[in-house]
C-alpha atoms as a PDB file:
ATOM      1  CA  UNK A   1     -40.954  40.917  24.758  1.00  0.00           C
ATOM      2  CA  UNK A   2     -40.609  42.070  20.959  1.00  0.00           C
ATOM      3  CA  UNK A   3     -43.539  40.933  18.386  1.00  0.00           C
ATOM      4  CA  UNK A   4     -43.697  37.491  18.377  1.00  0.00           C
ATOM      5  CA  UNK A   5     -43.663  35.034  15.451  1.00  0.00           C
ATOM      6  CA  UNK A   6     -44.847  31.302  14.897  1.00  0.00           C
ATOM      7  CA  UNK A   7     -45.275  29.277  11.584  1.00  0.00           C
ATOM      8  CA  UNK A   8     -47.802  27.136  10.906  1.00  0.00           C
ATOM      9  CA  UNK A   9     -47.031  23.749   9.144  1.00  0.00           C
ATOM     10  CA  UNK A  10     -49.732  22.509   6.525  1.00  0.00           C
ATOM     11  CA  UNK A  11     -49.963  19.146   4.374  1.00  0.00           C
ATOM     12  CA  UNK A  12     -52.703  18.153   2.041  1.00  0.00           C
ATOM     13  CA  UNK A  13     -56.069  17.005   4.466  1.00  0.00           C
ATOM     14  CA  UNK A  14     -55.556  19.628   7.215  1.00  0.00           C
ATOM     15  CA  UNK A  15     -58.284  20.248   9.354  1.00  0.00           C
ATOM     16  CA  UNK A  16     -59.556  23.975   7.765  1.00  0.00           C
ATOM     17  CA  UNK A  17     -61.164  24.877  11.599  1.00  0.00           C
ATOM     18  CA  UNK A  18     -58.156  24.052  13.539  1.00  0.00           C
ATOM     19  CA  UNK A  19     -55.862  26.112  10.851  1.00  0.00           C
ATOM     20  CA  UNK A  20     -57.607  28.902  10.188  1.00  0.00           C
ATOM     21  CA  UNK A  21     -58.932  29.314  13.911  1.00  0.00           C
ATOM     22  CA  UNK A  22     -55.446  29.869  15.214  1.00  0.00           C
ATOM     23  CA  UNK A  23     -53.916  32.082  12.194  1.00  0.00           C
ATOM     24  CA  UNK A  24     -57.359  34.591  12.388  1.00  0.00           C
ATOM     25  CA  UNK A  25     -56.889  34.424  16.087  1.00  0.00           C
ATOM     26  CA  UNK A  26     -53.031  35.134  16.629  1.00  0.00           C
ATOM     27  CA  UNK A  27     -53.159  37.583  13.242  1.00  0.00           C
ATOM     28  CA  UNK A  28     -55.890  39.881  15.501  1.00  0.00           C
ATOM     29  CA  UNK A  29     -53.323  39.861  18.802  1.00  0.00           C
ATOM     30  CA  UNK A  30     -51.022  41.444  16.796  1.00  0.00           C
ATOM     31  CA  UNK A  31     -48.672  37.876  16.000  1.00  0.00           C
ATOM     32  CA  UNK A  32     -46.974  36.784  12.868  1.00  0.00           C
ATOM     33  CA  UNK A  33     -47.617  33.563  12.077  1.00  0.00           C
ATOM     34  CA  UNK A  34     -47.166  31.979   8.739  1.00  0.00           C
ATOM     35  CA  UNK A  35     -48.356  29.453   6.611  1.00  0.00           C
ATOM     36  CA  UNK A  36     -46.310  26.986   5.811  1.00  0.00           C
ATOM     37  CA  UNK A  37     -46.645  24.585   2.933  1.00  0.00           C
ATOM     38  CA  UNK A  38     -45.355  20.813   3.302  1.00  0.00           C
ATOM     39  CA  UNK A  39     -43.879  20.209   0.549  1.00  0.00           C
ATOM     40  CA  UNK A  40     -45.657  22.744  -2.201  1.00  0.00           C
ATOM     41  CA  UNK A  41     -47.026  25.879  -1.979  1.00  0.00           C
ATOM     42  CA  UNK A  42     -51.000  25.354  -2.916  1.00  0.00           C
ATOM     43  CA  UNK A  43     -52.381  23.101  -0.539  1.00  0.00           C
ATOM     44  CA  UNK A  44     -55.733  21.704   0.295  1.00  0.00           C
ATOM     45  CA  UNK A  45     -57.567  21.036   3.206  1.00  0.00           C
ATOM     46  CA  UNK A  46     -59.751  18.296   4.706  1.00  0.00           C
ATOM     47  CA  UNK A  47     -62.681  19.699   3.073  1.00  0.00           C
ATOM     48  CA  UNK A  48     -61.407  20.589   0.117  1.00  0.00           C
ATOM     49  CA  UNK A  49     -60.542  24.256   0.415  1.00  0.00           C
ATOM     50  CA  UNK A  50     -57.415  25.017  -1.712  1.00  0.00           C
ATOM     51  CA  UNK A  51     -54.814  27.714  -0.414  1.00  0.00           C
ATOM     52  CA  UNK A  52     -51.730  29.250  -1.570  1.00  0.00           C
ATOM     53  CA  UNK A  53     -49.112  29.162   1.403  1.00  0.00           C
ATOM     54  CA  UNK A  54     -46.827  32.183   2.701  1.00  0.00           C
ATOM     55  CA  UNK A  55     -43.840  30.158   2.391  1.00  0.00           C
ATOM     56  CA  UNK A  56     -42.750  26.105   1.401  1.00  0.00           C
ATOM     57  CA  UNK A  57     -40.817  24.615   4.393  1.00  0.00           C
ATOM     58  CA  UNK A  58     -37.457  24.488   2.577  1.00  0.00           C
ATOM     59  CA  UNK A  59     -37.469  28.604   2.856  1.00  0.00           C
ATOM     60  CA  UNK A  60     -38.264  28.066   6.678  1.00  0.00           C
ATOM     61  CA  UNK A  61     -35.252  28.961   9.076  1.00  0.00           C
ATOM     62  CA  UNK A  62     -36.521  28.232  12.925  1.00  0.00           C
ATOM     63  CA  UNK A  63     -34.159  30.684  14.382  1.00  0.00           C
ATOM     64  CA  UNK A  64     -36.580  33.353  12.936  1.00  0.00           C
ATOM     65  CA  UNK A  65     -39.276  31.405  15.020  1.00  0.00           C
ATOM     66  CA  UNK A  66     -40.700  31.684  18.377  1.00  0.00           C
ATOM     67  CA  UNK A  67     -42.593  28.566  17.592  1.00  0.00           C
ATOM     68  CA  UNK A  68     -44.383  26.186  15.759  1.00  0.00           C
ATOM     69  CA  UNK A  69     -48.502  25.337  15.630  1.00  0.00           C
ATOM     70  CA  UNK A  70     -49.381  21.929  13.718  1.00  0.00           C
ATOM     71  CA  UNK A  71     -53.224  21.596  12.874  1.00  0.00           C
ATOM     72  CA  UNK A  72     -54.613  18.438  13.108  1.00  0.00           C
ATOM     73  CA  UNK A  73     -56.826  16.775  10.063  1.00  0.00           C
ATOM     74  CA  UNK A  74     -56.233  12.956  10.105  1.00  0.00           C
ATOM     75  CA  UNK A  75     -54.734  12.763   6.178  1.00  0.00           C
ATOM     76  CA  UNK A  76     -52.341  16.493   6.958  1.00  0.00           C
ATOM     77  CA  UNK A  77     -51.132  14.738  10.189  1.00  0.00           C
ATOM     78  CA  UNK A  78     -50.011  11.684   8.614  1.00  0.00           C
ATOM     79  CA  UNK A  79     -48.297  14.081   5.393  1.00  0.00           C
ATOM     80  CA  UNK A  80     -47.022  16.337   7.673  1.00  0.00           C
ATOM     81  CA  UNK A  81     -45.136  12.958   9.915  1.00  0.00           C
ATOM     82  CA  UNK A  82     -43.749  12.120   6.530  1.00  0.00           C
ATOM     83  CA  UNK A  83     -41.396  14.948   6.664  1.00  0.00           C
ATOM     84  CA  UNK A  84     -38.184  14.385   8.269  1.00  0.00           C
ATOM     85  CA  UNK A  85     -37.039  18.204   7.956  1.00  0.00           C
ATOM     86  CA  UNK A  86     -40.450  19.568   9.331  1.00  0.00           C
ATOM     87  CA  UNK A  87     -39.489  16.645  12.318  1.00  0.00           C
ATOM     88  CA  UNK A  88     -36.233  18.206  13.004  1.00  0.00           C
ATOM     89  CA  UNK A  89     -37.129  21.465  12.891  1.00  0.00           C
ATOM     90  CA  UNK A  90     -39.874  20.680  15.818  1.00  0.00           C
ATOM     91  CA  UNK A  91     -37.379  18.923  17.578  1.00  0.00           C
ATOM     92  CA  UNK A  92     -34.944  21.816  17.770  1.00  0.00           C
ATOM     93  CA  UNK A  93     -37.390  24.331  18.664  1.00  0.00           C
ATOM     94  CA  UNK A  94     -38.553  22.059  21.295  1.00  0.00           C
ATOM     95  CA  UNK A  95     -35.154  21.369  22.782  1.00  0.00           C
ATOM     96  CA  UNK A  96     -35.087  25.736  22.691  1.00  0.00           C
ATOM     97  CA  UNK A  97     -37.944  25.804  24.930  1.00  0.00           C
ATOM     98  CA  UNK A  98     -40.194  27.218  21.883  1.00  0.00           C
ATOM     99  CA  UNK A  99     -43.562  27.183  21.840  1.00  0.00           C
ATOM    100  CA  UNK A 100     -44.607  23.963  20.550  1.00  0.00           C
ATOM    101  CA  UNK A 101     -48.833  23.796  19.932  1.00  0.00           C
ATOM    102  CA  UNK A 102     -50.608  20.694  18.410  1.00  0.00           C
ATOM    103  CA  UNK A 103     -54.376  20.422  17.865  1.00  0.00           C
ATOM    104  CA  UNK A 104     -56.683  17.024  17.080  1.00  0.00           C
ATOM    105  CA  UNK A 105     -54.293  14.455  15.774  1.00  0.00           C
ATOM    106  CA  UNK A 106     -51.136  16.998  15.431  1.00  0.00           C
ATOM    107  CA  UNK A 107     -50.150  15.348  18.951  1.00  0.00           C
ATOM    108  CA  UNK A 108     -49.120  12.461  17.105  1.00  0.00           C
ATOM    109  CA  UNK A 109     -46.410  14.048  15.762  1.00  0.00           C
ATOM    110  CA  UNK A 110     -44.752  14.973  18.801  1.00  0.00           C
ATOM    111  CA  UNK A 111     -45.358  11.975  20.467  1.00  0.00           C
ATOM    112  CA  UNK A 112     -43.353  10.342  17.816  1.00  0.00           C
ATOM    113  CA  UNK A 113     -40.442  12.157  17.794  1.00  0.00           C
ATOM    114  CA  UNK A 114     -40.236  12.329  21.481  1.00  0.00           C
ATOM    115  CA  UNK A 115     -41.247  15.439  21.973  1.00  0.00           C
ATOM    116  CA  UNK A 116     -43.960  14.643  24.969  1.00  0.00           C
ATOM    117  CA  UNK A 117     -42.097  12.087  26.501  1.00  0.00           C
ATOM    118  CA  UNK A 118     -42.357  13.672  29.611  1.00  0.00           C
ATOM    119  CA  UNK A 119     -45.364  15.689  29.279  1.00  0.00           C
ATOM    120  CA  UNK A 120     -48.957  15.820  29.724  1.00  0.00           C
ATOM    121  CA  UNK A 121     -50.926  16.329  26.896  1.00  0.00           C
ATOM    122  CA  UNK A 122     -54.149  16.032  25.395  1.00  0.00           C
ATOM    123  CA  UNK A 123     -55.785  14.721  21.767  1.00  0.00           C
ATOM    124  CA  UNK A 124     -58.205  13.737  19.577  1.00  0.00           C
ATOM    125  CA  UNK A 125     -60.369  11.395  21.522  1.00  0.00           C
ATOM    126  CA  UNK A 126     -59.564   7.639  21.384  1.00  0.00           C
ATOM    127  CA  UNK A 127     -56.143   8.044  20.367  1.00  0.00           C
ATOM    128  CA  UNK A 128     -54.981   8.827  24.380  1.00  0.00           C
ATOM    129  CA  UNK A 129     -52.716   5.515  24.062  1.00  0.00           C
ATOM    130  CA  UNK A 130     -50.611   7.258  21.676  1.00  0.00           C
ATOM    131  CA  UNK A 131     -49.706   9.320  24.640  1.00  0.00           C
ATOM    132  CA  UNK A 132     -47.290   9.248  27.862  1.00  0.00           C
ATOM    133  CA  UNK A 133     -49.312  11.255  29.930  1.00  0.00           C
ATOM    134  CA  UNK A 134     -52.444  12.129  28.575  1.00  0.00           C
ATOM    135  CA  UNK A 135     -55.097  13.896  30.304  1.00  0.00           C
ATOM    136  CA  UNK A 136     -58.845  14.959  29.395  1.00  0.00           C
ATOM    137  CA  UNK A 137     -59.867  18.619  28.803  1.00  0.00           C
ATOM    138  CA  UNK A 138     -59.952  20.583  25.957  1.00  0.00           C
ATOM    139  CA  UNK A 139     -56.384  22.324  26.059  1.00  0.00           C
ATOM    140  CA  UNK A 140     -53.549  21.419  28.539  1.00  0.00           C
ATOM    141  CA  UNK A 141     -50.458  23.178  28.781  1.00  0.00           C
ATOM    142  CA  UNK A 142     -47.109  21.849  30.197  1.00  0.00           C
ATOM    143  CA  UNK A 143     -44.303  24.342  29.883  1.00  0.00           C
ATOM    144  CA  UNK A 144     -43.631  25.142  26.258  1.00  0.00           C
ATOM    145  CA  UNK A 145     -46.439  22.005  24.927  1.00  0.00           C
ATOM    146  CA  UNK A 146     -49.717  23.569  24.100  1.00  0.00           C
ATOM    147  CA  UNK A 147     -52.406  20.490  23.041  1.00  0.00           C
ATOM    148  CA  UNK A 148     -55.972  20.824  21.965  1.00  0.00           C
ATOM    149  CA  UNK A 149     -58.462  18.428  21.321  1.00  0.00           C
ATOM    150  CA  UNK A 150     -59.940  19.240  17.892  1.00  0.00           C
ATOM    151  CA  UNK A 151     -62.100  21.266  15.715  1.00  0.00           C
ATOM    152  CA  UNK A 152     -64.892  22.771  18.671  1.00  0.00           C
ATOM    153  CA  UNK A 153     -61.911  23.347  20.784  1.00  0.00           C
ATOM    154  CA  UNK A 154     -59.544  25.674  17.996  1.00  0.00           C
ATOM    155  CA  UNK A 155     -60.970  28.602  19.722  1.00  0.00           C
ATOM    156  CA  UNK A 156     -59.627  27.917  23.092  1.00  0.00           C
ATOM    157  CA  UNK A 157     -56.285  26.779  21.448  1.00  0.00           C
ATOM    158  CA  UNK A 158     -56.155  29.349  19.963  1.00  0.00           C
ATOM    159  CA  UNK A 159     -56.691  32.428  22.827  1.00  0.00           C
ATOM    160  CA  UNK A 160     -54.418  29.698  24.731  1.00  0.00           C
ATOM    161  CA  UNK A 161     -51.555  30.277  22.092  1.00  0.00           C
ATOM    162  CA  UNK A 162     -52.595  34.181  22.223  1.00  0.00           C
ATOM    163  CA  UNK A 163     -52.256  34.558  26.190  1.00  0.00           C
ATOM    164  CA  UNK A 164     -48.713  32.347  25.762  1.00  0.00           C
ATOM    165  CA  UNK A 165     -47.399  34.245  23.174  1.00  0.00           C
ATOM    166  CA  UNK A 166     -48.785  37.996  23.921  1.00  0.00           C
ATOM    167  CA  UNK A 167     -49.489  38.040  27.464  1.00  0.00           C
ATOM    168  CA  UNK A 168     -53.027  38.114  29.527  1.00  0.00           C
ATOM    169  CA  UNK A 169     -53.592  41.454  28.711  1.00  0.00           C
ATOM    170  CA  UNK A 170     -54.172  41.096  24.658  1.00  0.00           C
ATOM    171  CA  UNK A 171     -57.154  38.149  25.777  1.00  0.00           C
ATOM    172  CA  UNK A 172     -59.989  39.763  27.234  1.00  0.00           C
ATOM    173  CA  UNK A 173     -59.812  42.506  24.442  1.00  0.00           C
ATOM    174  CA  UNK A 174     -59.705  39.828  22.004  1.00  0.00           C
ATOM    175  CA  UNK A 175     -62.916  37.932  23.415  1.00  0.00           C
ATOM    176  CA  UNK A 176     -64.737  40.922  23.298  1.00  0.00           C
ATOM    177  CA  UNK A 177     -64.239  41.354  19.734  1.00  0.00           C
ATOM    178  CA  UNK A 178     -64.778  37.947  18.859  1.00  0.00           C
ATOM    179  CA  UNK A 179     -68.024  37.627  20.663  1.00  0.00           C
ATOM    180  CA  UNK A 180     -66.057  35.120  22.548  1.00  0.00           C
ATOM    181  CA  UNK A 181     -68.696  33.731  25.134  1.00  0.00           C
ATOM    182  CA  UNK A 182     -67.445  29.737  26.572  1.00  0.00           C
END
């Protein structure tokens, strides 16, 4: 398995936990993952915190990918849904078996577009009716469909997305450094 590489799909009102949990997490293990602005290239998060993107989505090609991670944030969930190429581009990787990951309200997205039709997944609390097969706990994995719950449970998403993407081995190293302690 060569170095693996995700992207990271951010609108205005993302959730700055979920987002910057996974990207410091992954970046440690060793994974590329970039930031990806939706449509522009500063963007600002749920609580205010402006940041300048690693790429805008038109200069994304998914066949560079080995997946995609949407943060939640209520406001970036429903700017990200807006975007019919960021849809598409989901939809593809999912029909490649990619790594598709969704935190909070992110599940929304795929939910819409089809994407967990058949799968169980979980999400923010209260919005479970949104969701085929939803199920309680703070991450749940079926095949390639990573889902979290929200901003206290980034940090499992996030060493979930690690172990998927690098392999057991890179996690307990990882906790250890982080002071990881569950």
């Amino acid at each position: 398995m060569g170095k693996m590489k995700v992207f990271m799909p951010v609108a205005d009102g993302f959730e700055d936990i979920e987002a910057m949990t996974v990207v410091d997490v992954l970046r440690r293990a060793g994974i590329t993952i970039d930031i990806v602005g939706v449509p522009g290239t500063f963007i600002r998060s749920r609580s205010g915190v402006r940041i300048t993107v690693d790429k805008r989505l038109q200069e994304v090609n998914v066949d560079e990918y080995d997946g995609v991670i949407i943060p939640g944030g209520n406001e970036g969930v429903k700017n990200l849904s807006r975007s019919i190429s960021l849809l598409n581009m989901i939809k593809k990787m999912n029909a490649q078996g990619k790594l598709v990951g969704a935190i909070c309200a992110a599940p929304l997205i795929l939910a819409k577009i089809g994407v967990l039709d058949d799968k169980r997944a979980t999400i923010y609390p209260g919005l479970e009716r949104e969701l085929t097969y939803p199920r309680d706990g703070p991450v749940v994995v079926d095949k390639n469909v990573i889902t979290s719950q929200g901003p206290g449970t980034a940090m499992d998403f996030a060493l979930k997305l690690v172990e998927v993407l690098a392999g057991k081995g890179e996690i307990q190293k990882l906790k250890e450094k982080l002071i990881y302690k569950p």
